[in-house]
Protein backbone atom coordinates (compact mmCIF):
# COMPACT_ATOMS: atom_id res chain seq x y z
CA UNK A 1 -117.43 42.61 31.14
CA UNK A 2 -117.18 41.59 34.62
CA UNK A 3 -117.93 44.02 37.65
CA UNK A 4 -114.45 45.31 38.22
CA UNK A 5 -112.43 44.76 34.72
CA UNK A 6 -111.32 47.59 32.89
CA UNK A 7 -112.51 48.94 29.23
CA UNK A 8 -109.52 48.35 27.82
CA UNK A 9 -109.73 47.33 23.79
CA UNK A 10 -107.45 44.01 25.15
CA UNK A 11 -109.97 43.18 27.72
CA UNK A 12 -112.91 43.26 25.08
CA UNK A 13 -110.85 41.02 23.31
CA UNK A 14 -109.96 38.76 25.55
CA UNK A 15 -113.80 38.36 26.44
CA UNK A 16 -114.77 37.37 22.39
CA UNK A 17 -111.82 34.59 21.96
CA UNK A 18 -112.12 32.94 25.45
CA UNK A 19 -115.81 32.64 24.54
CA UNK A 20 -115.32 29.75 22.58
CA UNK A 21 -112.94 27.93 25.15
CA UNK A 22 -115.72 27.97 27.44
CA UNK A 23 -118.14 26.56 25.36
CA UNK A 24 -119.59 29.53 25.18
CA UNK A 25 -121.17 30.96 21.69
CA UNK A 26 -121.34 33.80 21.25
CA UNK A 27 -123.85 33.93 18.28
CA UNK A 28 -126.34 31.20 19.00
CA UNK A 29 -126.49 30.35 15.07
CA UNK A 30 -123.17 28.85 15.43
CA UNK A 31 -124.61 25.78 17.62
CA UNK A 32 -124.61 22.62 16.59
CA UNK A 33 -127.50 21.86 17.86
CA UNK A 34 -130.91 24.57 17.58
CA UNK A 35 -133.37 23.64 20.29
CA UNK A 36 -134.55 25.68 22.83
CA UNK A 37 -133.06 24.00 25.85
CA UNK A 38 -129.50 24.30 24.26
CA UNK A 39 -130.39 27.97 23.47
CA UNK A 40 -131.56 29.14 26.71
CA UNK A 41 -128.38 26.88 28.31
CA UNK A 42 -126.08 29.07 26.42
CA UNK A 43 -127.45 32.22 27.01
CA UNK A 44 -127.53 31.64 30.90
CA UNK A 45 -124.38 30.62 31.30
CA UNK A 46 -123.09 34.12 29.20
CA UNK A 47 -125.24 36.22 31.70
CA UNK A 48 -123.52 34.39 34.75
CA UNK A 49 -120.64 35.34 33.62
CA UNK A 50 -121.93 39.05 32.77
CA UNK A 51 -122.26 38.75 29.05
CA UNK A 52 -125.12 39.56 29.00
CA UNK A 53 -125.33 40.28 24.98
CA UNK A 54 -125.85 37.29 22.28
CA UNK A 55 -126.05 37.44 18.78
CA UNK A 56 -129.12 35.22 16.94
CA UNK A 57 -127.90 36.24 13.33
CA UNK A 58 -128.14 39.78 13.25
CA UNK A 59 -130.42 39.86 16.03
CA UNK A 60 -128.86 40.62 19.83
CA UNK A 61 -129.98 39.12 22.56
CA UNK A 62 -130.21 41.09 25.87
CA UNK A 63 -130.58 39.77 28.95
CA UNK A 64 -131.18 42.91 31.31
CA UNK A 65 -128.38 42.13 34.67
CA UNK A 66 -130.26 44.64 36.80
CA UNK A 67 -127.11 46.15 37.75
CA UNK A 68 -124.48 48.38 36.42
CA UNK A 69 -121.80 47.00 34.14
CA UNK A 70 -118.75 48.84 33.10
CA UNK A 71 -119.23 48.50 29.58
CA UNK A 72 -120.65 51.51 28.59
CA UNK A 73 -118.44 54.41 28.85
CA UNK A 74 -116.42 56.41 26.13
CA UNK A 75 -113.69 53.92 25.86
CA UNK A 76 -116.11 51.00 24.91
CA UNK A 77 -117.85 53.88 22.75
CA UNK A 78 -114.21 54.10 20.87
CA UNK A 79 -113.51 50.34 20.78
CA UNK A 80 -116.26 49.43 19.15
CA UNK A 81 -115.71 52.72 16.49
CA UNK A 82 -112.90 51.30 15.26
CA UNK A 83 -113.65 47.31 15.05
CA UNK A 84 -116.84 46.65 15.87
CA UNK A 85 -116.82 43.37 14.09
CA UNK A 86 -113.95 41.59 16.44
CA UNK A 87 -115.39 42.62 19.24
CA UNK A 88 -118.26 40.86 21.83
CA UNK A 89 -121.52 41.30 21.36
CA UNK A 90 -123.19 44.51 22.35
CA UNK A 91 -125.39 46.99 21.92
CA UNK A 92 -122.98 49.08 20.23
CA UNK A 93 -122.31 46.68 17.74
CA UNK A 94 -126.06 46.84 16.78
CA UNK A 95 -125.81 50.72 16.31
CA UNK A 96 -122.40 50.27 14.50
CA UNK A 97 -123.88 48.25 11.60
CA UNK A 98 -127.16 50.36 11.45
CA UNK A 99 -124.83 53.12 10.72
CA UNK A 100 -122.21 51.82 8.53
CA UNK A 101 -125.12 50.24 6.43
CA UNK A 102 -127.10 53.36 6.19
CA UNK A 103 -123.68 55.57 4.60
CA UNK A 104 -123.04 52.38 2.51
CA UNK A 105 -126.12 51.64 1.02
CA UNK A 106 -127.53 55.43 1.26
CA UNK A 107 -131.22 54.07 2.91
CA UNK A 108 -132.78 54.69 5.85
CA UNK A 109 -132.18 52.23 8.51
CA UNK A 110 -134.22 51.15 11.43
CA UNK A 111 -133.47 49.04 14.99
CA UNK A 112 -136.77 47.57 16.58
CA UNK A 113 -136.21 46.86 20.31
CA UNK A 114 -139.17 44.50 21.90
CA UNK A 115 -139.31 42.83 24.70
CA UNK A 116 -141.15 42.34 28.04
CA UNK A 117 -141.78 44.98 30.56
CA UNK A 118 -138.22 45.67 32.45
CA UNK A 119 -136.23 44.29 29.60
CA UNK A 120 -134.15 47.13 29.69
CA UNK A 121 -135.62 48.73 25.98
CA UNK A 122 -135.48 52.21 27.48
CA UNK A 123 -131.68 51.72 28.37
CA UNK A 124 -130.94 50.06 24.71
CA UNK A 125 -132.67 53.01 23.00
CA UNK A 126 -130.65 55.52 25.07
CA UNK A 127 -127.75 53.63 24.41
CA UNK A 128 -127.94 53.48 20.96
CA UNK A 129 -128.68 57.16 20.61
CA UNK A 130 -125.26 58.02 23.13
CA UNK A 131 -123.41 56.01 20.29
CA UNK A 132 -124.96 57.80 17.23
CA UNK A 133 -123.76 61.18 18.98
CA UNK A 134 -120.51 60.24 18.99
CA UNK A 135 -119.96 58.36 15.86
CA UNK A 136 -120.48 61.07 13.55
CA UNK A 137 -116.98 63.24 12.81
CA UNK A 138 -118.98 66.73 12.92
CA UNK A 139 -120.13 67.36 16.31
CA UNK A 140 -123.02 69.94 16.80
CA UNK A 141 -125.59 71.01 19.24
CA UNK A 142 -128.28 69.52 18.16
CA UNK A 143 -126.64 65.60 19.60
CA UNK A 144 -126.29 67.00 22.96
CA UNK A 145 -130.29 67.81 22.49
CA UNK A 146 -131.34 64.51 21.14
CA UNK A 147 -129.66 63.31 24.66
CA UNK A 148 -131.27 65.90 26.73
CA UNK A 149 -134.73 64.17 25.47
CA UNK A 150 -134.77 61.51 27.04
CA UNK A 151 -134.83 62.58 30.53
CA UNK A 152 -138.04 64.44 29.49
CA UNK A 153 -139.93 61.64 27.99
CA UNK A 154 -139.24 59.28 31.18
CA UNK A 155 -140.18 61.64 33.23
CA UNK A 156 -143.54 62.11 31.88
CA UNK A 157 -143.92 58.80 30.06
CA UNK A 158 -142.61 56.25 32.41
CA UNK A 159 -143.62 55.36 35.88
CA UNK A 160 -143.15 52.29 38.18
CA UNK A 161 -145.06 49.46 37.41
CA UNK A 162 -145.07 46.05 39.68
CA UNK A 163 -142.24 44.15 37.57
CA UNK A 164 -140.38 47.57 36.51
CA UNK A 165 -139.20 50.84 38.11
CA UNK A 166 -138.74 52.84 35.08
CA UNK A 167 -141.43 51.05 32.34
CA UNK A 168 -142.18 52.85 29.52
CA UNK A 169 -145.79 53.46 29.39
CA UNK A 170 -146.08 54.67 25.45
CA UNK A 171 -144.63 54.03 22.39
CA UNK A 172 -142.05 56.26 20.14
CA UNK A 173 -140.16 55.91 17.24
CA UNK A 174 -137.21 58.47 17.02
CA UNK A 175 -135.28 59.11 13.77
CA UNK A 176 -131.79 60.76 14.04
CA UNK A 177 -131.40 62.64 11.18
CA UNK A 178 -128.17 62.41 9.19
CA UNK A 179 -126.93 64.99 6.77
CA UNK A 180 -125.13 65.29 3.54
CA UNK A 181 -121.95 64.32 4.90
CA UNK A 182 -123.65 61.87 7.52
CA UNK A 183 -123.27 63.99 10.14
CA UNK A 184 -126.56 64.25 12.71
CA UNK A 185 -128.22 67.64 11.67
CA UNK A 186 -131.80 66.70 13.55
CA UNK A 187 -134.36 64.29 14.99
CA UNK A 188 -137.98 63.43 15.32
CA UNK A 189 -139.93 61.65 17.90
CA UNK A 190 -143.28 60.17 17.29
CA UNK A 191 -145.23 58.79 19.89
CA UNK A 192 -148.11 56.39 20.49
CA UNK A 193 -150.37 54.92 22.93
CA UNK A 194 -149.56 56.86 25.96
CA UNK A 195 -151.13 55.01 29.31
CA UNK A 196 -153.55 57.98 30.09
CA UNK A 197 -155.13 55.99 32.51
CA UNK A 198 -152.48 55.43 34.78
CA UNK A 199 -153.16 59.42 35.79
CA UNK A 200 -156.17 58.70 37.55
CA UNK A 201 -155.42 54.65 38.41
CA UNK A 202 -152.08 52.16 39.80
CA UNK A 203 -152.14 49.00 40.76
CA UNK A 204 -150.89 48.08 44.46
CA UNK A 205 -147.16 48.59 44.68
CA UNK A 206 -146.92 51.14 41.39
CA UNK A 207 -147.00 54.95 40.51
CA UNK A 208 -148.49 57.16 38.66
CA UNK A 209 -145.72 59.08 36.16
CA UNK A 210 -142.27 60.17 37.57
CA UNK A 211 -142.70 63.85 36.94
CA UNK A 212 -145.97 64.17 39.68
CA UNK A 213 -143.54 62.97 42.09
CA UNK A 214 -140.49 64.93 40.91
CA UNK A 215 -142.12 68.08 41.25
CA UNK A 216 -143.21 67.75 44.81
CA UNK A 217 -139.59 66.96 45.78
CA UNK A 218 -137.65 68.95 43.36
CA UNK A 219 -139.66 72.52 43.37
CA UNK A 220 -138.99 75.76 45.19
CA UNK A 221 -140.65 77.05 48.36
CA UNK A 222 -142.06 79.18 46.43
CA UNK A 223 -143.34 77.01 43.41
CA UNK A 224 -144.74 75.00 46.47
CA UNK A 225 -146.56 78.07 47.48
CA UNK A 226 -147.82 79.23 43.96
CA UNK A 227 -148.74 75.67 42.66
CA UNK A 228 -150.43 74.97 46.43
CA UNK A 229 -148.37 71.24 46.45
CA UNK A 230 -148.10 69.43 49.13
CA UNK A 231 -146.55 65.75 50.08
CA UNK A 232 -147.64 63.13 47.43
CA UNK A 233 -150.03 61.06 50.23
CA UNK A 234 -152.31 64.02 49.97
CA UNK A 235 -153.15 64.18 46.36
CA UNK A 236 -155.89 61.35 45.61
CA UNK A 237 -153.71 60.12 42.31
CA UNK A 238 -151.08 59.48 43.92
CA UNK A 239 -151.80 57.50 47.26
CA UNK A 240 -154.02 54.94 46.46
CA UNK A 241 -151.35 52.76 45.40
CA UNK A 242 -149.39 52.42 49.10
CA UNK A 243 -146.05 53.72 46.99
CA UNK A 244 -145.25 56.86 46.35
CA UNK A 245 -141.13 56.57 46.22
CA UNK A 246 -138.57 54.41 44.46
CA UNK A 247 -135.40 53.26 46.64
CA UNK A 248 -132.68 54.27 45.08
CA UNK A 249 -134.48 57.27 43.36
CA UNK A 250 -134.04 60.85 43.83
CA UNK A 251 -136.83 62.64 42.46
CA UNK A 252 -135.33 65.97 43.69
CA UNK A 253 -132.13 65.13 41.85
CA UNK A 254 -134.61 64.08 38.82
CA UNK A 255 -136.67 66.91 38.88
CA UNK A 256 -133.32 69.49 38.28
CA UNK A 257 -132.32 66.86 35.20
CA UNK A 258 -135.74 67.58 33.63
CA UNK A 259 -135.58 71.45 34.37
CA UNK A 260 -131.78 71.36 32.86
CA UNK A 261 -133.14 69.46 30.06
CA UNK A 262 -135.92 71.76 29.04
CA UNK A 263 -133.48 74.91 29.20
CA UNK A 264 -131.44 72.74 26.88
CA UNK A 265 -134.50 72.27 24.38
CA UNK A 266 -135.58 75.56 23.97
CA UNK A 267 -138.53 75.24 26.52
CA UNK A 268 -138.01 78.51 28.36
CA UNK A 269 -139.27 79.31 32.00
CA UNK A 270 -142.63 80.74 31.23
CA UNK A 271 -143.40 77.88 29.28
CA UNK A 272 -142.36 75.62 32.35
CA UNK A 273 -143.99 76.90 34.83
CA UNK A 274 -147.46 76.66 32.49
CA UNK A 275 -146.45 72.86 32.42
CA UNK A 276 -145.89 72.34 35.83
CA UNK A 277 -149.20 74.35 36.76
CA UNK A 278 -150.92 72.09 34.38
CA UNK A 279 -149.39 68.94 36.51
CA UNK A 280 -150.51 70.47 39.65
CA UNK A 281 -153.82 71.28 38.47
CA UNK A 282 -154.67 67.91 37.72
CA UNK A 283 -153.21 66.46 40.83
CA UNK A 284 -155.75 69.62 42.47
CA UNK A 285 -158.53 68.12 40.13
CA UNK A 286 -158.15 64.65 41.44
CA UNK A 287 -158.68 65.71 44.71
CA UNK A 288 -162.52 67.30 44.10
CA UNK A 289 -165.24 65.21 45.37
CA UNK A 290 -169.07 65.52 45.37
CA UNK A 291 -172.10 64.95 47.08
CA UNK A 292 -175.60 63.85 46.36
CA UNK A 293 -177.74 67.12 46.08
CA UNK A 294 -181.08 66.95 44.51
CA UNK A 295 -180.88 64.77 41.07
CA UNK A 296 -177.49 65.82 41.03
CA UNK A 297 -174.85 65.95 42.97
CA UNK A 298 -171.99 69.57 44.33
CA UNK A 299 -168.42 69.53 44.79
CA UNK A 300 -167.96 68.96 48.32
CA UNK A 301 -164.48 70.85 48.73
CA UNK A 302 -164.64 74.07 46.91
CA UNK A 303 -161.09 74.47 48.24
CA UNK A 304 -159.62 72.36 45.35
CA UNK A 305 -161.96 72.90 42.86
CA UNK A 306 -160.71 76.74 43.68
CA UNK A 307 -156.84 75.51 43.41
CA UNK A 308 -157.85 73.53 40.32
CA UNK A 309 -159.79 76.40 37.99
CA UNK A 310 -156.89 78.51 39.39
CA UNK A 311 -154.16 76.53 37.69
CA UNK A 312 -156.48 76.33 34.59
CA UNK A 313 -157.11 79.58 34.64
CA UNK A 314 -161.23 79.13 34.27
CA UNK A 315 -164.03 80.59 36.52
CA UNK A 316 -165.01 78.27 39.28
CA UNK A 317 -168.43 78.64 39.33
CA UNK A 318 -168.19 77.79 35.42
CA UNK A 319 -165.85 74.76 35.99
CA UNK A 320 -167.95 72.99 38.98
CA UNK A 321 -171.14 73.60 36.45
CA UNK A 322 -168.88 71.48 33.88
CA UNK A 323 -168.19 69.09 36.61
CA UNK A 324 -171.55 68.41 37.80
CA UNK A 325 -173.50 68.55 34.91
CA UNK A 326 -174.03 67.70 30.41
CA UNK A 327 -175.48 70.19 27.89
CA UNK A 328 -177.38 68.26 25.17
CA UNK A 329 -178.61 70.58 21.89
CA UNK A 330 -181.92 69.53 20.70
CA UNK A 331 -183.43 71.36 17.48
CA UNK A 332 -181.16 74.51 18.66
CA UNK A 333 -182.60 74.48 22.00
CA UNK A 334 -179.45 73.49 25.16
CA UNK A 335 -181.05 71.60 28.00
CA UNK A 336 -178.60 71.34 31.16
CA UNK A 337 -178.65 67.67 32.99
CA UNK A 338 -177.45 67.36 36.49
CA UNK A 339 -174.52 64.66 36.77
CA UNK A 340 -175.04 62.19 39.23
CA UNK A 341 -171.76 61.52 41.47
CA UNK A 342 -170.65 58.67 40.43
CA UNK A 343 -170.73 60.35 36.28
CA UNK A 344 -168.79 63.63 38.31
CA UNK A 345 -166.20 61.55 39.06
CA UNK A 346 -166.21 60.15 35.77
CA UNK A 347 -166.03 63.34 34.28
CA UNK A 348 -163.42 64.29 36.18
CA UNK A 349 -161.16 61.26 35.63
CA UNK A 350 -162.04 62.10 31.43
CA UNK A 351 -160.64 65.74 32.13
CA UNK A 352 -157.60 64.74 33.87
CA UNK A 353 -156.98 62.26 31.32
CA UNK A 354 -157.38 64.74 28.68
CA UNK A 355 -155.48 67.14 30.19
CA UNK A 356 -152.45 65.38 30.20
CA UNK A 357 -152.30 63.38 27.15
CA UNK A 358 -152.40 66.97 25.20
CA UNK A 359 -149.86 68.33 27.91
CA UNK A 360 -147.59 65.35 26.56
CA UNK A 361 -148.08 65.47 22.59
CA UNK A 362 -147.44 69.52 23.29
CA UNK A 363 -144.10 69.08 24.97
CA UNK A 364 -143.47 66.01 22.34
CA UNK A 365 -144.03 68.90 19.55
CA UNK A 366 -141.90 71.30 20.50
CA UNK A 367 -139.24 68.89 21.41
CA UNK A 368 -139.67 68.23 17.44
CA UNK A 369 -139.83 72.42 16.59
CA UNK A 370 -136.10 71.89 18.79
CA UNK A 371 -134.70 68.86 17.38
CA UNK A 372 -135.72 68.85 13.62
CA UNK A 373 -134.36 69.76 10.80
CA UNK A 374 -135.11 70.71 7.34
CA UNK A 375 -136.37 68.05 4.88
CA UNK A 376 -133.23 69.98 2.48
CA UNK A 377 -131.04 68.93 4.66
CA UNK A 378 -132.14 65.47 5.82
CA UNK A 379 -130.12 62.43 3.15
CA UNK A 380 -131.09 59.69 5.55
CA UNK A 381 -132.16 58.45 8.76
CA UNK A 382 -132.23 55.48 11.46
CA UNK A 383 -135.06 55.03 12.86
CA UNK A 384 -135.44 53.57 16.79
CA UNK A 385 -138.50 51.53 17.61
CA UNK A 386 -138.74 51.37 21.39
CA UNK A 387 -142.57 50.19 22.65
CA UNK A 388 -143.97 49.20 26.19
CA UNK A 389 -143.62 45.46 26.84
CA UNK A 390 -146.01 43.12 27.12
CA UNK A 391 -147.53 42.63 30.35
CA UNK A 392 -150.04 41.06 32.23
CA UNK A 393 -152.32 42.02 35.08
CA UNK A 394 -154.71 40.73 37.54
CA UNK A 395 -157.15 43.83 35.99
CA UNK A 396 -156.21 44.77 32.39
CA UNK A 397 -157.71 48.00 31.28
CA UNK A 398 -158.27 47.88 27.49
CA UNK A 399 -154.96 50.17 26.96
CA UNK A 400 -153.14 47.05 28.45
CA UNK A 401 -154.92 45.49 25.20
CA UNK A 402 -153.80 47.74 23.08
CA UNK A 403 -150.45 47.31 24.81
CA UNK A 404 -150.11 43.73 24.29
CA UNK A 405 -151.95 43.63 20.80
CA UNK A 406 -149.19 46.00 19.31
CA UNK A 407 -146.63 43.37 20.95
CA UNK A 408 -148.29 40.70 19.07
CA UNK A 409 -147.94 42.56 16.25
CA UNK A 410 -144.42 43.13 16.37
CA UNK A 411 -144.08 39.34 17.42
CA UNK A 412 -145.21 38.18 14.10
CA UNK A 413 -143.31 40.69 12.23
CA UNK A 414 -140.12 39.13 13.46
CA UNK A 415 -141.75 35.97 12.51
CA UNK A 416 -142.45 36.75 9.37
CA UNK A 417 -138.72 38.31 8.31
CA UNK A 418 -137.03 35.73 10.63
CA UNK A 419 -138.69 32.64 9.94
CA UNK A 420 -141.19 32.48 7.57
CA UNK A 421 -139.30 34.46 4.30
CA UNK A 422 -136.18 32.73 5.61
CA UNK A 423 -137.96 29.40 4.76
CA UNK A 424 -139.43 30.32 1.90
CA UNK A 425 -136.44 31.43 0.05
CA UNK A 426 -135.11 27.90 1.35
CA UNK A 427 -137.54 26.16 -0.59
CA UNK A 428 -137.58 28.52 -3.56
CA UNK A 429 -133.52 27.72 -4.10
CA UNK A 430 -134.72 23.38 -3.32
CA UNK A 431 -132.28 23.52 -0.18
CA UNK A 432 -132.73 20.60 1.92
CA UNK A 433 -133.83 22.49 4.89
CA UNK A 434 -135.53 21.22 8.14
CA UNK A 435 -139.01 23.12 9.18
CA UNK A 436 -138.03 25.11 12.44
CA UNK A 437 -140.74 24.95 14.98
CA UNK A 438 -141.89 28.12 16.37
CA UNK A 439 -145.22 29.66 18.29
CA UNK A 440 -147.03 31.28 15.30
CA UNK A 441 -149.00 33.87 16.80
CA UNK A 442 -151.67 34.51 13.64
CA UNK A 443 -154.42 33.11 15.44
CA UNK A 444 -154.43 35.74 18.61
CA UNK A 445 -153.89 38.18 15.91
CA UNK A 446 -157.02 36.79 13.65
CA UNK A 447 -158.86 36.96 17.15
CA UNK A 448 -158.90 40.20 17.53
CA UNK A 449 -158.60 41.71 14.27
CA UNK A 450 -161.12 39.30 12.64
């Protein structure tokens, strides 16, 4: 819809029959003509006029506007409730039909959103799960919860990257549970491939994850005082980068949503503040440096080691030997080596990364001891696929590989159900049928996995 119309069902429409008028399609099967030039054409001339949706089949096309469109509220939620199938294409006509086809056919359904990094897959997947929650006729708690997740998981699994403010920096598959009388009774979130080294590394112009920032805007004097934080240009993970805001962005404001959210989840206040002492621990740990002594090397400022073990709750002493030097066990007898500065600060950047890839599968876990419910009570589900895009840098670290690997993957599974089954069947029934071309990715698969 254009900036400015109203949601009303006549609007929506309006929109799907002038389509055609304007020579626009508004499922790209439908032209007469299927080469690339013609398909791009038609999809940038819908997004200049704020369509921004198009069908391929039963594949949508999203083309992200980088702005707010009106298209989204309750009213549009309703429309497409009642007659999804006149309407535009939209998002909400994708989680319409996942629905429908899961009550009708009684199997579990899935949606896999790809795409490159700032896409908008993070927006699709919380869209989709805003129209689940209010397409079911028995309304619980538990789809106000599956909401309240998402603030969480952005906050500590997406960051700004150079081409995205929000990018997702893992992978997670959540399945909305559905009931015996396909109402929502529960979720689960599985996740994969969190970007652990973005904790102790960014590129020029990025930042490490939202939640480091929101909690040295958004906490209390006296969480300040307790956690020792300070402004995010003195904390060595977080100002190496020259950014360390987002215009338009208050973390403050952010920080309160994730709070709210965790109350809503069943993660009480002592089990908060443990989380955000972990956080400020390892921004305290990133801040210890050393100094040649000997064969080895010392921490140079015991003041955040000190700050560090404190929000760790570990001896000192003990943590600085950990630091700054390996035990190797040899026939039962331990022999201590001194750590040479450079393998300190490798050691460090290991703990850190540790630290808070098991601080993010913990709060992932008992998000899932909130949100799930019994396998007795679980009929179906639909299942949302929403992974990091592929992207490339001028340094790719080899979770970037991983990344972009899984990306190929998905790539030639939408090759293979798209194009290559569709064509065989062809041939199988003798239609006369005319090869499309498309990039078959199997060799950079066969590269690596060969």
């Amino acid at each position: 819809i254009r900036p400015g119309t109203r949601d009303r069902p006549e609007v929506l429409r309006a929109m799907a029959s002038s389509e055609s008028s304007d020579g626009l399609i508004d499922d790209l099967i439908k032209l007469p003509v299927l080469d690339e030039p013609t398909l791009l054409e038609n999809i940038k001339a819908r997004f200049l006029r704020n369509l921004i949706y198009t069908w391929v089949g039963s594949i949508l096309v999203s083309v992200n506007p980088y702005a707010v469109l009106p298209i989204y509220s309750q009213n549009v939620v309703e429309q497409y409730l009642d007659n999804a199938k006149e309407l535009p294409p939209h998002i909400f006509a994708v989680a319409d039909r996942v629905y429908k086809d899961m009550r009708r056919e009684g199997k579990n359904q899935s949606v896999l959103i790809s795409g490159e990094s700032g896409a908008g897959k993070t927006e699709a997947t919380k869209l989709i799960l805003q129209y689940l929650a209010a397409v079911t006729s028995k309304k619980s708690q538990v789809e106000q919860q599956i909401l309240e997740a998402s603030p969480i998981l952005e906050a500590f699994g997406n960051a700004k990257t150079v081409r995205n403010n929000n990018s997702s920096r893992f992978g997670r598959f959540s399945e909305i549970q559905f009931g015996g009388e396909d109402g929502i009774v529960g979720a689960r979130i599985a996740d994969y491939l969190l970007e652990k080294s973005r904790i102790v590394f960014q590129a020029p112009t990025e930042r490490n994850y939202h939640i480091f920032y929101q909690l040295l805007a958004g906490a209390s004097d006296e969480e300040k005082a307790r956690y020792s934080l300070a402004d995010p240009t003195k904390f060595n993970y977080l100002n190496k980068s020259g950014c360390v805001s987002i215009e338009g962005v208050d973390d403050a404001e952010d920080f309160e949503t994730v709070r709210n959210a965790f109350s809503a989840l069943n993660i009480d206040r002592e089990q908060q503040d443990v989380i955000f002492g972990t956080l400020a621990g390892i921004l305290h740990l990133g801040n210890i440096t050393f100094a040649k002594k000997g064969e080895g090397c010392e921490v140079q400022n015991v003041e955040s080691l000190n700050a560090a073990a404190g929000m760790f709750g570990v001896d000192p002493a003990m943590f600085q030997t950990a630091l700054t030097s390996r035990s190797m066990s040899v026939r039962g007898q331990v022999t201590v080596i001194p750590l040479k500065a450079e393998e300190s600060i490798d050691s460090r950047d290991a703990l850190s990364k540790a630290l808070y890839g098991s601080l993010f599968k913990w709060i992932v876990k008992n998000i899932n001891i909130t949100l799930s419910a019994e396998a007795s009570r679980v009929r179906s589900f639909i299942g949302i696929l929403d992974i990091f895009g592929f992207e490339h840098f001028k340094v790719n670290s080899f979770e970037q590989l991983m990344i972009n690997y899984a990306n190929e993957r998905l790539q030639q599974h939408f090759n293979q159900h798209i194009f290559k089954l569709e064509e065989e069947e062809y041939r199988k029934e003798k239609i006369d049928w005319k090869t499309i071309d498309f990039v078959d990715n199997q060799d950079c698969l066969d590269l690596i996995e060969k």
